[in-house]
Protein backbone atom coordinates (compact mmCIF):
# COMPACT_ATOMS: atom_id res chain seq x y z
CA UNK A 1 -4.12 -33.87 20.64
CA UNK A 2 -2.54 -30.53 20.42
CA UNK A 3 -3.36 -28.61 17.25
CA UNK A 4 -0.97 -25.98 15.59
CA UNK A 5 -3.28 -23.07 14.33
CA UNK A 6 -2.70 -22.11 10.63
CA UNK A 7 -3.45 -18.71 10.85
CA UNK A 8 -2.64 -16.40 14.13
CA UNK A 9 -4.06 -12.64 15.05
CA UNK A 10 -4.51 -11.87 11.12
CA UNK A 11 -6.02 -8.56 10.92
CA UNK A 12 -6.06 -5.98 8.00
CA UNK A 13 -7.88 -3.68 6.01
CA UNK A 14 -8.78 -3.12 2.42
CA UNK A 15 -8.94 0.22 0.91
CA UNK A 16 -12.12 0.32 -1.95
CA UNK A 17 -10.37 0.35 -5.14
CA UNK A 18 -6.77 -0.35 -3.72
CA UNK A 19 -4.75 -4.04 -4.42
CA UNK A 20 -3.04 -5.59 -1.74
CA UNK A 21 -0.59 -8.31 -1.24
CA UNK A 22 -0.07 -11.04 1.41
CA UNK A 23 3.59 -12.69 0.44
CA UNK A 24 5.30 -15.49 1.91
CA UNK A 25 6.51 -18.81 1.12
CA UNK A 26 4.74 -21.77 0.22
CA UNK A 27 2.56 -23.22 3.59
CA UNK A 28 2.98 -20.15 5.73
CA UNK A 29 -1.17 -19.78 5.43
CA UNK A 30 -1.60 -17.32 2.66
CA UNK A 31 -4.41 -19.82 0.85
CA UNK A 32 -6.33 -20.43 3.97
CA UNK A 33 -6.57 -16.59 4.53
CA UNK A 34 -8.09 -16.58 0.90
CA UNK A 35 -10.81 -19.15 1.62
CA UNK A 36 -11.30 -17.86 5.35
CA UNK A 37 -11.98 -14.57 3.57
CA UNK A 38 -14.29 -15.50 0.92
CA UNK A 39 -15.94 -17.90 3.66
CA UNK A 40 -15.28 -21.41 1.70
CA UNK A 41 -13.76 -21.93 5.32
CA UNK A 42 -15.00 -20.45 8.69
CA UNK A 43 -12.17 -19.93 11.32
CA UNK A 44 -12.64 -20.77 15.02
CA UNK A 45 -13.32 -17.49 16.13
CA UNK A 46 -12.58 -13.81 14.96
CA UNK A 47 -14.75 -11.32 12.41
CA UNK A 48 -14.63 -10.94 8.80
CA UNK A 49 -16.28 -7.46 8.48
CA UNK A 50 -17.73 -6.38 4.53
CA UNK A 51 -19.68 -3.62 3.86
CA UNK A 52 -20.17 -3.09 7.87
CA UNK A 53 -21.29 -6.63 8.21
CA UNK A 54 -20.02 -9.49 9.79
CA UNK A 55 -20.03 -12.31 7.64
CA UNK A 56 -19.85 -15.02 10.09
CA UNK A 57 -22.91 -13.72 11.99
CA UNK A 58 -24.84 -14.29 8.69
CA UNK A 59 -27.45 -17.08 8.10
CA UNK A 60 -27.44 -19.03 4.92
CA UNK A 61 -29.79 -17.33 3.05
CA UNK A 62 -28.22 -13.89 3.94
CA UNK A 63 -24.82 -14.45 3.68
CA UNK A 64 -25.17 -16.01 -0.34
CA UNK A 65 -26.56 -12.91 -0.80
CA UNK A 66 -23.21 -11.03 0.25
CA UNK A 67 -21.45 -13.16 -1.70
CA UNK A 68 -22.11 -11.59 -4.66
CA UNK A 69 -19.74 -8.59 -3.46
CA UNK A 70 -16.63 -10.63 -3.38
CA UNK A 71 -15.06 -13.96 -6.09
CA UNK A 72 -11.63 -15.59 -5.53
CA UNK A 73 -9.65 -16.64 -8.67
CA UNK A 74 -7.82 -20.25 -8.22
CA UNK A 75 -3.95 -20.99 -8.62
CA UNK A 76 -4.82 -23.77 -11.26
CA UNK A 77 -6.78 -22.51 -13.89
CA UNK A 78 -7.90 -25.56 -15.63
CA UNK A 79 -9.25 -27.38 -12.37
CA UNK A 80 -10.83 -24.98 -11.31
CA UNK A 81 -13.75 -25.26 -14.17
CA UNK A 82 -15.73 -28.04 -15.02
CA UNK A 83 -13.90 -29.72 -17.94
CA UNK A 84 -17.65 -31.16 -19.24
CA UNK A 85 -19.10 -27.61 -19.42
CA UNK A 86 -18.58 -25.08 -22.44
CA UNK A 87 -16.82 -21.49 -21.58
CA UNK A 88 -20.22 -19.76 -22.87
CA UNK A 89 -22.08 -22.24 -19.80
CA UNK A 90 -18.85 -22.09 -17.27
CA UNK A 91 -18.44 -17.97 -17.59
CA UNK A 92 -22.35 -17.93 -16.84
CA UNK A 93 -22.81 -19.82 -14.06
CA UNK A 94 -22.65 -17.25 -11.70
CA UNK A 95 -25.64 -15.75 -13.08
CA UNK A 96 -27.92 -18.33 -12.67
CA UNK A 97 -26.59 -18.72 -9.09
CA UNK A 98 -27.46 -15.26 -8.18
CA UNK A 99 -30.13 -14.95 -10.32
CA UNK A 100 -32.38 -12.91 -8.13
CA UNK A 101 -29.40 -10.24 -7.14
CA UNK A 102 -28.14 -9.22 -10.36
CA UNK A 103 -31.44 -8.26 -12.26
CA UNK A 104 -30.08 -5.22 -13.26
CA UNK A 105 -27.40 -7.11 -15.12
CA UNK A 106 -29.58 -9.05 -16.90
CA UNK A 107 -31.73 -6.54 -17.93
CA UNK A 108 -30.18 -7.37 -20.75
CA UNK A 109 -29.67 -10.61 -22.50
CA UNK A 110 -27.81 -13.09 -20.43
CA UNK A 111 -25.18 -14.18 -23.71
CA UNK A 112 -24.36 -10.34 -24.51
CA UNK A 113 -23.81 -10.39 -20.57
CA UNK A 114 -21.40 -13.09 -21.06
CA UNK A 115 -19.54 -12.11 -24.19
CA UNK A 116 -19.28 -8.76 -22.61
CA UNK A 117 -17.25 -10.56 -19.37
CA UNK A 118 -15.38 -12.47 -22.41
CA UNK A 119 -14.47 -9.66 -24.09
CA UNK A 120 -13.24 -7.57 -21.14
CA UNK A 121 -10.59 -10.12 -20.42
CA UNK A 122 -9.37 -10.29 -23.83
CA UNK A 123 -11.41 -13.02 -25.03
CA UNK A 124 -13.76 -13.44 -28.55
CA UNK A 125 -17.52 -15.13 -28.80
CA UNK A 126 -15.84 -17.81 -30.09
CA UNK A 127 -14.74 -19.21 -27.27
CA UNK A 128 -17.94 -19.66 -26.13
CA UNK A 129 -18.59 -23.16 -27.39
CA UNK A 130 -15.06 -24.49 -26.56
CA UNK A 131 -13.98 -26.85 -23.56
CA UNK A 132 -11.43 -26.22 -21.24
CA UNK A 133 -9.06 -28.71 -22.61
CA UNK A 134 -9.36 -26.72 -25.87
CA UNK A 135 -7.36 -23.53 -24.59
CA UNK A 136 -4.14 -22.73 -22.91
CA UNK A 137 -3.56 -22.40 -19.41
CA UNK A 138 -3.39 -18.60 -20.17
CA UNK A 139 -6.83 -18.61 -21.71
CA UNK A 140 -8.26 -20.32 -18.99
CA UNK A 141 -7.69 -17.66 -16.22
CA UNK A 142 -8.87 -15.33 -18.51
CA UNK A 143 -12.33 -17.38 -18.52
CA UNK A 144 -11.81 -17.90 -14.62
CA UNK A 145 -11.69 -14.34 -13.83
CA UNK A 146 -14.64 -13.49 -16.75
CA UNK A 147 -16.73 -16.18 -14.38
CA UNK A 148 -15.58 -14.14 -11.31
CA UNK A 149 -16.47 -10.19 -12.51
CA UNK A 150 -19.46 -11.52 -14.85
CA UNK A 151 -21.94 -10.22 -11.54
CA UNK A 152 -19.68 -7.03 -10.86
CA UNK A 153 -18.05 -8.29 -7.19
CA UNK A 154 -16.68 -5.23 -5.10
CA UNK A 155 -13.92 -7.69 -4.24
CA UNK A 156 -11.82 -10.29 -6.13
CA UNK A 157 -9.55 -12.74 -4.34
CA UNK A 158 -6.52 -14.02 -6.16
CA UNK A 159 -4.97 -16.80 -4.92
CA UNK A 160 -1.90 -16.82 -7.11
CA UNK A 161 -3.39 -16.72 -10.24
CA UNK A 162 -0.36 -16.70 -12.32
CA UNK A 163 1.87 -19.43 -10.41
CA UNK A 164 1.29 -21.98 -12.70
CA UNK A 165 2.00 -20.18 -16.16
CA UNK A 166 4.76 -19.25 -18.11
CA UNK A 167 6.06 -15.33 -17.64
CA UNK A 168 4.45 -14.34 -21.37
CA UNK A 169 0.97 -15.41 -19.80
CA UNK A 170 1.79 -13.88 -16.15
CA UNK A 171 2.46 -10.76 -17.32
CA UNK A 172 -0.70 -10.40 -19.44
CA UNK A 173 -2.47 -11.54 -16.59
CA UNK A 174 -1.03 -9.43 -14.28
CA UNK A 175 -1.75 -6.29 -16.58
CA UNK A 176 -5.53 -7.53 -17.53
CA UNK A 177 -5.96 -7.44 -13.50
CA UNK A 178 -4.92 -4.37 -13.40
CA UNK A 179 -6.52 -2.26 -15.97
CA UNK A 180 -9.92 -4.31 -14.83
CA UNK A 181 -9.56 -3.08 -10.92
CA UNK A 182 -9.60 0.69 -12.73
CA UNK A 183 -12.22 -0.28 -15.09
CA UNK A 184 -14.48 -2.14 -12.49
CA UNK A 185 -13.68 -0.68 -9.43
CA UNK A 186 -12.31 -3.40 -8.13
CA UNK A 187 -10.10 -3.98 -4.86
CA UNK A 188 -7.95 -6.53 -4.62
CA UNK A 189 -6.58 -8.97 -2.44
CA UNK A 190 -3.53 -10.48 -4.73
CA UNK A 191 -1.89 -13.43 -3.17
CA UNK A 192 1.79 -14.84 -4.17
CA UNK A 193 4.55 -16.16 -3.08
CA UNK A 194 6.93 -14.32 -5.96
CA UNK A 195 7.79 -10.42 -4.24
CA UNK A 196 8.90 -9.44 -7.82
CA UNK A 197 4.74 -9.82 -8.57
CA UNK A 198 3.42 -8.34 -5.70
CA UNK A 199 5.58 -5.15 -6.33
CA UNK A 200 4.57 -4.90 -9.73
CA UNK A 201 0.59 -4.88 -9.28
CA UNK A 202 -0.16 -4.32 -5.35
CA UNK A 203 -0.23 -1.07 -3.57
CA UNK A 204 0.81 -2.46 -0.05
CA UNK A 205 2.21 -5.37 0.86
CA UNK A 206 1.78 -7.68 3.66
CA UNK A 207 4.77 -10.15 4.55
CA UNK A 208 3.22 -13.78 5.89
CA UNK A 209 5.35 -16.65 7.72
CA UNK A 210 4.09 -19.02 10.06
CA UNK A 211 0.42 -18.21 9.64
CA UNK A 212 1.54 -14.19 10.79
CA UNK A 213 1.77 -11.20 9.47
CA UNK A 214 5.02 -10.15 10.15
CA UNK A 215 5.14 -6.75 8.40
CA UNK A 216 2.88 -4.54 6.62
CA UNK A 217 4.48 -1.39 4.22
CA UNK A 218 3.24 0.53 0.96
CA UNK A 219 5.00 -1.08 -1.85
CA UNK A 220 6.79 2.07 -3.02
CA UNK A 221 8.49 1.82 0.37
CA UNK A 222 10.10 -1.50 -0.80
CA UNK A 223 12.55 -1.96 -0.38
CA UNK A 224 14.53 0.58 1.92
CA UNK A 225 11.34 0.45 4.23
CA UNK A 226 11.66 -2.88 5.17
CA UNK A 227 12.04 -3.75 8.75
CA UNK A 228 11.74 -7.43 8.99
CA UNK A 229 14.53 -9.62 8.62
CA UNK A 230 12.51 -11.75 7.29
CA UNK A 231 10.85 -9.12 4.29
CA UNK A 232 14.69 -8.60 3.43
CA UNK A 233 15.72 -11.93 2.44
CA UNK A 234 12.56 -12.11 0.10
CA UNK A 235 13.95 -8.91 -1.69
CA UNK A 236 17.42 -10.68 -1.56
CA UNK A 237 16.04 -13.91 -3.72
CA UNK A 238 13.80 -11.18 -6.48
């Protein structure tokens, strides 16, 4: 039986510190890149190169050790925690998970480690005994991406994080991603399928259809540097 790859000669790079975008309409492979990259899927052949390593070469044991450099942040906010687990236990997973590589986080106590994460997405301690079903969907990816930088990743995935809420609680979420990639350090891979986003928080852009990337440009060269018919009816519909 024939098979139809998903994804096709992807290749790019990712400035420390920078954001960028992969765009395209919904099925053209943007959320398999995500998991390919983060490894929650292995593709048939090719290199995904961190920090001078290649991650498929790694064993096991080594490669949940370079995990701890990079998180991905889910479209759905509320599945994507366990709805039997408080925030305080959901936010500190990660910790216990990686116990032996972040020592020098806990050095201190593992709740002011947490309520520190909290905090720095705009969140109070008391949150920390609630439920998922007990906040909005805004709060939730606020606790979703507190779980992801609680061990200090080099790289955070977003796999359109704000898709599923309303524009007040995209637009906070947006900015909060923002202001933590200057605050951590972060880069960013920032994943949508809405142009008008990607222009607002991502220094580059790449343009995804079919499982390629068509086009790659900075974003201030949107959008008279466009080149690809297929980039200019995306700016059309923003």
């Amino acid at each position: 039986m024939h098979k139809t790859p998903v994804l096709q000669g992807v290749s790019f790079s990712l400035k420390q510190g920078s954001i960028a975008g992969i765009v395209g309409e919904s099925g053209c492979g943007k959320s398999t890149l995500a998991r390919i990259v983060c490894i929650l899927e292995k593709p048939d052949r090719g290199e995904i190169i961190f920090e001078g390593t290649n991650l498929l070469n790694l064993r096991p044991g080594d490669l949940k050790k370079a995990r701890i450099g990079f998180q991905i942040i889910f479209q759905d906010s509320f599945s994507s925690m366990n709805p039997r687990m408080k925030i305080e236990d959901i936010i500190g997973e990660p910790l216990k998970n990686y116990n032996e590589q972040v020592q020098g986080i806990l050095g201190r106590d593992k709740r002011t480690v947490i309520i520190d994460a909290l905090q720095k997405v705009g969140l109070g301690k008391e949150m920390l005994k609630r439920y998922p079903h007990q906040l909005s969907g805004g709060q939730c990816q606020r606790v979703n991406i507190a779980r992801a930088v609680v061990i200090r990743p080099k790289l955070l995935i977003c796999d359109e994080p704000t898709s599923s809420l309303d524009v007040s609680a995209q637009a906070q979420i947006l900015n909060l991603l923002v202001d933590l990639r200057k605050e951590l350090g972060l880069s960013i891979i920032f994943i949508s399928h809405n142009l008008a986003v990607i222009r607002y928080v991502c220094d580059r852009v790449m343009v995804m259809q079919n499982g390629i990337i068509l086009e790659e440009l900075e974003t201030e060269d949107l959008p008279s540097g466009a080149a690809h018919p297929y980039t200019k009816l995306l700016l059309s519909s923003v």
